[in-house]
C-alpha atoms as a PDB file:
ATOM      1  CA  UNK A   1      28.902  -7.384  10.517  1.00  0.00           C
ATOM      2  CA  UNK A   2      26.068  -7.407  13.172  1.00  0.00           C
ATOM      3  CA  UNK A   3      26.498  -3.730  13.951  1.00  0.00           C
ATOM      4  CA  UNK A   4      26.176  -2.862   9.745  1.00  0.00           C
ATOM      5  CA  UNK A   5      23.034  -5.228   9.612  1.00  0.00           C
ATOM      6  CA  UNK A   6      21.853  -2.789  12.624  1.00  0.00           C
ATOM      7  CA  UNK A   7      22.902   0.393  11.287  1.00  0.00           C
ATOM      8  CA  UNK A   8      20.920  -0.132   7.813  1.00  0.00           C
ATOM      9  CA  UNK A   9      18.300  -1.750   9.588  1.00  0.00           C
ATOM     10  CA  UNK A  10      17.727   1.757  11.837  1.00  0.00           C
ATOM     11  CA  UNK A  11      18.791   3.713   9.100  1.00  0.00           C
ATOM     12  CA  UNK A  12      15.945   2.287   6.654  1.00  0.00           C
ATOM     13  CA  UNK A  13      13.010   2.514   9.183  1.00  0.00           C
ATOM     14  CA  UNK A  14      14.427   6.008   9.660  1.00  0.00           C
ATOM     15  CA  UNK A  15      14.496   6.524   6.130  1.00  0.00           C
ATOM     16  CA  UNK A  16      10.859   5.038   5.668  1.00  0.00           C
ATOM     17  CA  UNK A  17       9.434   7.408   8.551  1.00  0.00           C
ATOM     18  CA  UNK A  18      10.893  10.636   7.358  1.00  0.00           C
ATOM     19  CA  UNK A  19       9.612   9.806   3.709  1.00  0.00           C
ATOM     20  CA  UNK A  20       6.194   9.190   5.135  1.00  0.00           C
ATOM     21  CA  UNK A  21       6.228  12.003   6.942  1.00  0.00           C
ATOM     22  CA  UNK A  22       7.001  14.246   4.079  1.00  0.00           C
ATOM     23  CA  UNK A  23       4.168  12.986   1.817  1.00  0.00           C
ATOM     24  CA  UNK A  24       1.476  13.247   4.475  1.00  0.00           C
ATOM     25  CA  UNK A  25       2.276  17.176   5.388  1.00  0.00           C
ATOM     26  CA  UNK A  26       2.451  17.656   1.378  1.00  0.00           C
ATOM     27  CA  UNK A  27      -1.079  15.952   1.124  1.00  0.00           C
ATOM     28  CA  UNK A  28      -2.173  17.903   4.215  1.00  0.00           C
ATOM     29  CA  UNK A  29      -0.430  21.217   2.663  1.00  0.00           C
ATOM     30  CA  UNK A  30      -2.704  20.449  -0.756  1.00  0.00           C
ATOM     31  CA  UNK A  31       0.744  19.762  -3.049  1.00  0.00           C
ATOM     32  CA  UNK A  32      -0.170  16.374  -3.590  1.00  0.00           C
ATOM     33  CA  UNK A  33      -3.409  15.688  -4.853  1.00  0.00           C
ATOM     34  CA  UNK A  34      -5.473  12.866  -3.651  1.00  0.00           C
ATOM     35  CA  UNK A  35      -9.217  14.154  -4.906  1.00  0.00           C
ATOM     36  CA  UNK A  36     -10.794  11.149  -6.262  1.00  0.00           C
ATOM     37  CA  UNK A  37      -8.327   8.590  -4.273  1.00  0.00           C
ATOM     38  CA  UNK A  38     -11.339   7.010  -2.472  1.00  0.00           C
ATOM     39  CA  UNK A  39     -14.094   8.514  -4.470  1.00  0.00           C
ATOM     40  CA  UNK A  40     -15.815   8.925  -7.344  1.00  0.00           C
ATOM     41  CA  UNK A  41     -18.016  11.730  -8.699  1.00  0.00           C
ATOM     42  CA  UNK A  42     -21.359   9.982  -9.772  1.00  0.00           C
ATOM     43  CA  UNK A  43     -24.018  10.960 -12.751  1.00  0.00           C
ATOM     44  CA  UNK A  44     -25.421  14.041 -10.393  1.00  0.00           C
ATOM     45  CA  UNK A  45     -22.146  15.431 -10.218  1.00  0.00           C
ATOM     46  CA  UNK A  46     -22.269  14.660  -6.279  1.00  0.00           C
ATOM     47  CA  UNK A  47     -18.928  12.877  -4.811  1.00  0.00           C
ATOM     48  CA  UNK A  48     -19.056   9.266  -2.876  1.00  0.00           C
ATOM     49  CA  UNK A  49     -16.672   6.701  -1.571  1.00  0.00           C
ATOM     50  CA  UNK A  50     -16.187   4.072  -3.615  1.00  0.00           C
ATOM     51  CA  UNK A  51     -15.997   1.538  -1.402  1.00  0.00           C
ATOM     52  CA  UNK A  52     -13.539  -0.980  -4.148  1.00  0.00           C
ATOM     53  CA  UNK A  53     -11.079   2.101  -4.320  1.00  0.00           C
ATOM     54  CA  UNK A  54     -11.065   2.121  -0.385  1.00  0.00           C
ATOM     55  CA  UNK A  55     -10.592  -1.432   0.534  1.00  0.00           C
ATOM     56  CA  UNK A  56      -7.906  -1.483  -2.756  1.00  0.00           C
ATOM     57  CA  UNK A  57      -5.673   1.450  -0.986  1.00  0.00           C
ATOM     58  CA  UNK A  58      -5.887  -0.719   2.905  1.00  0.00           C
ATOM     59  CA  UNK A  59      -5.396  -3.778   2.003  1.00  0.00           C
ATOM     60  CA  UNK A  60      -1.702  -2.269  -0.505  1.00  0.00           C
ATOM     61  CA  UNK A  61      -0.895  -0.425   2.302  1.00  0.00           C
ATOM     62  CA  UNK A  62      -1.713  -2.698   5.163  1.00  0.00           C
ATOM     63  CA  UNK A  63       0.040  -5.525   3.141  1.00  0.00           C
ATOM     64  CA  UNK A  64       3.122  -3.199   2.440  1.00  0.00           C
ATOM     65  CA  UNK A  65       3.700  -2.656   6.069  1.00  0.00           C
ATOM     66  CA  UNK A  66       3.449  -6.093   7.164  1.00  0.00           C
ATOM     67  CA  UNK A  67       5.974  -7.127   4.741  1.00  0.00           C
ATOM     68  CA  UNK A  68       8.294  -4.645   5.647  1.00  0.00           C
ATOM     69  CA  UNK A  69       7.606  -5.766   8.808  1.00  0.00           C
ATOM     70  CA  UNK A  70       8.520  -9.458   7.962  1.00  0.00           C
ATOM     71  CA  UNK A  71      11.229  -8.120   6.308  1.00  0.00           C
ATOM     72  CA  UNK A  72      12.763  -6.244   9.364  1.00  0.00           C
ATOM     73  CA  UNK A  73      12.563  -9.315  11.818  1.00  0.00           C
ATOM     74  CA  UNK A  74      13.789 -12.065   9.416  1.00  0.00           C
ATOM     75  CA  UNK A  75      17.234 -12.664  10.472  1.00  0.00           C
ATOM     76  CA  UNK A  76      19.955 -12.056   7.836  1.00  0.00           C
ATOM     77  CA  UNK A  77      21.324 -14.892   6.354  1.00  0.00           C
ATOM     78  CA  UNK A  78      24.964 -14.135   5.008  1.00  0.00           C
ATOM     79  CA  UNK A  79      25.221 -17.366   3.054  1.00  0.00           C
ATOM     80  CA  UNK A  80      21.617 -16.180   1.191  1.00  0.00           C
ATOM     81  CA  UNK A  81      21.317 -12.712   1.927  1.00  0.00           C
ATOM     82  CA  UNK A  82      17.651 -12.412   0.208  1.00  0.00           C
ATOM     83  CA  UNK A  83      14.265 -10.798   0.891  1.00  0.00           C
ATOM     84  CA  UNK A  84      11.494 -13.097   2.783  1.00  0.00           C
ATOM     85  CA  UNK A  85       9.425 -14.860   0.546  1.00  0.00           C
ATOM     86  CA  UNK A  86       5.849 -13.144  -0.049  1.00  0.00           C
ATOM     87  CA  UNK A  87       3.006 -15.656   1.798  1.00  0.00           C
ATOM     88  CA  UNK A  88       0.453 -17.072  -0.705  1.00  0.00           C
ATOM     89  CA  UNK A  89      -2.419 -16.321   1.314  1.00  0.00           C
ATOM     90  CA  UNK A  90      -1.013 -13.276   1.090  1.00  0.00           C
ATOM     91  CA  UNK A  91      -0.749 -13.308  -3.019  1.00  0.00           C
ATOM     92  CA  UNK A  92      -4.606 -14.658  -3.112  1.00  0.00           C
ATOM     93  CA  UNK A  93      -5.362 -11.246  -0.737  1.00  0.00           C
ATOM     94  CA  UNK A  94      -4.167  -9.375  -3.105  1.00  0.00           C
ATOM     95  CA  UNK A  95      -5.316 -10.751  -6.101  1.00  0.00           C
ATOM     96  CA  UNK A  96      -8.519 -10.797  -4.671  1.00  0.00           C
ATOM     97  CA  UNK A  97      -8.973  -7.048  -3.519  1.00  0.00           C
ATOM     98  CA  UNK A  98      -7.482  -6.328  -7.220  1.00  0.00           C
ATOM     99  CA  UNK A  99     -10.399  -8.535  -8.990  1.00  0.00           C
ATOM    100  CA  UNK A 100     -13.024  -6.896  -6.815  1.00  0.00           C
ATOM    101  CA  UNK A 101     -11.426  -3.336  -8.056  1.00  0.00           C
ATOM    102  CA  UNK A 102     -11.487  -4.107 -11.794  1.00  0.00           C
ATOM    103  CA  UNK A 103     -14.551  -5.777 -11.655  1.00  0.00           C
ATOM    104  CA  UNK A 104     -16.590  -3.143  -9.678  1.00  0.00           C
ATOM    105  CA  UNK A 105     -14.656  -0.979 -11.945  1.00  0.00           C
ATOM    106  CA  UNK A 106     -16.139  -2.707 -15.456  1.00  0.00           C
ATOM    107  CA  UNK A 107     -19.103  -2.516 -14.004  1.00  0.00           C
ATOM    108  CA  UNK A 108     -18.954   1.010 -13.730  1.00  0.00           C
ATOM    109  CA  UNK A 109     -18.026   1.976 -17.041  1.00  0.00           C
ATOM    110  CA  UNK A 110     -20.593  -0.139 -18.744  1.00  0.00           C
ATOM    111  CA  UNK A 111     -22.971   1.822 -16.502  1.00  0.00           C
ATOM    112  CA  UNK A 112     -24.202  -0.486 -14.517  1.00  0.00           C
ATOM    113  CA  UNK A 113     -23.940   1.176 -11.350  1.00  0.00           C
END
């Protein structure tokens, strides 16, 4: 059962690499659009980073990897064969980063900034 546990193990970060791969020459090729991602196109019609969008796409993604992370070096329990629990700190992060992006977000539809 050890050598299955391996196999998928290997075969999912292979998996994961190949898909990541694939959408980051198809947003370098231009078939996946990411204009406005990061920024925002203010009342002179001039694009800037918005820094809420910015800290709202590191922290998902730096929070996705580590838990994938976690989730690759947990050892797998055949009695309770389950995914890690998510930290709360980890919860309140991202809860946090998603208040600051609504709320910078309100703000900028009421036209406040």
């Amino acid at each position: 059962m050890r050598d299955a546990a391996w196999i998928l193990e290997w075969g999912l970060l292979v998996w994961l690499l190949i898909l990541a791969g694939v959408v980051t020459l198809r947003v370098l090729s231009g078939s996946i659009h990411n204009v406005g991602l990061i920024s925002h196109t203010d009342a002179s019609g001039r694009r800037r980073i918005r820094p809420e969008r910015l800290l709202l796409l590191a922290s998902s993604l730096g929070y996705a990897v580590y838990y994938v992370a976690t989730a690759l070096q947990t050892p797998l329990d055949m009695a309770d064969p389950s995914l890690p629990e998510i930290p709360n700190e980890v919860v309140t992060a991202i809860l946090g980063t998603n208040g600051a992006y609504l709320s910078l977000k309100l703000l900028q539809t009421s036209g406040r900034t």
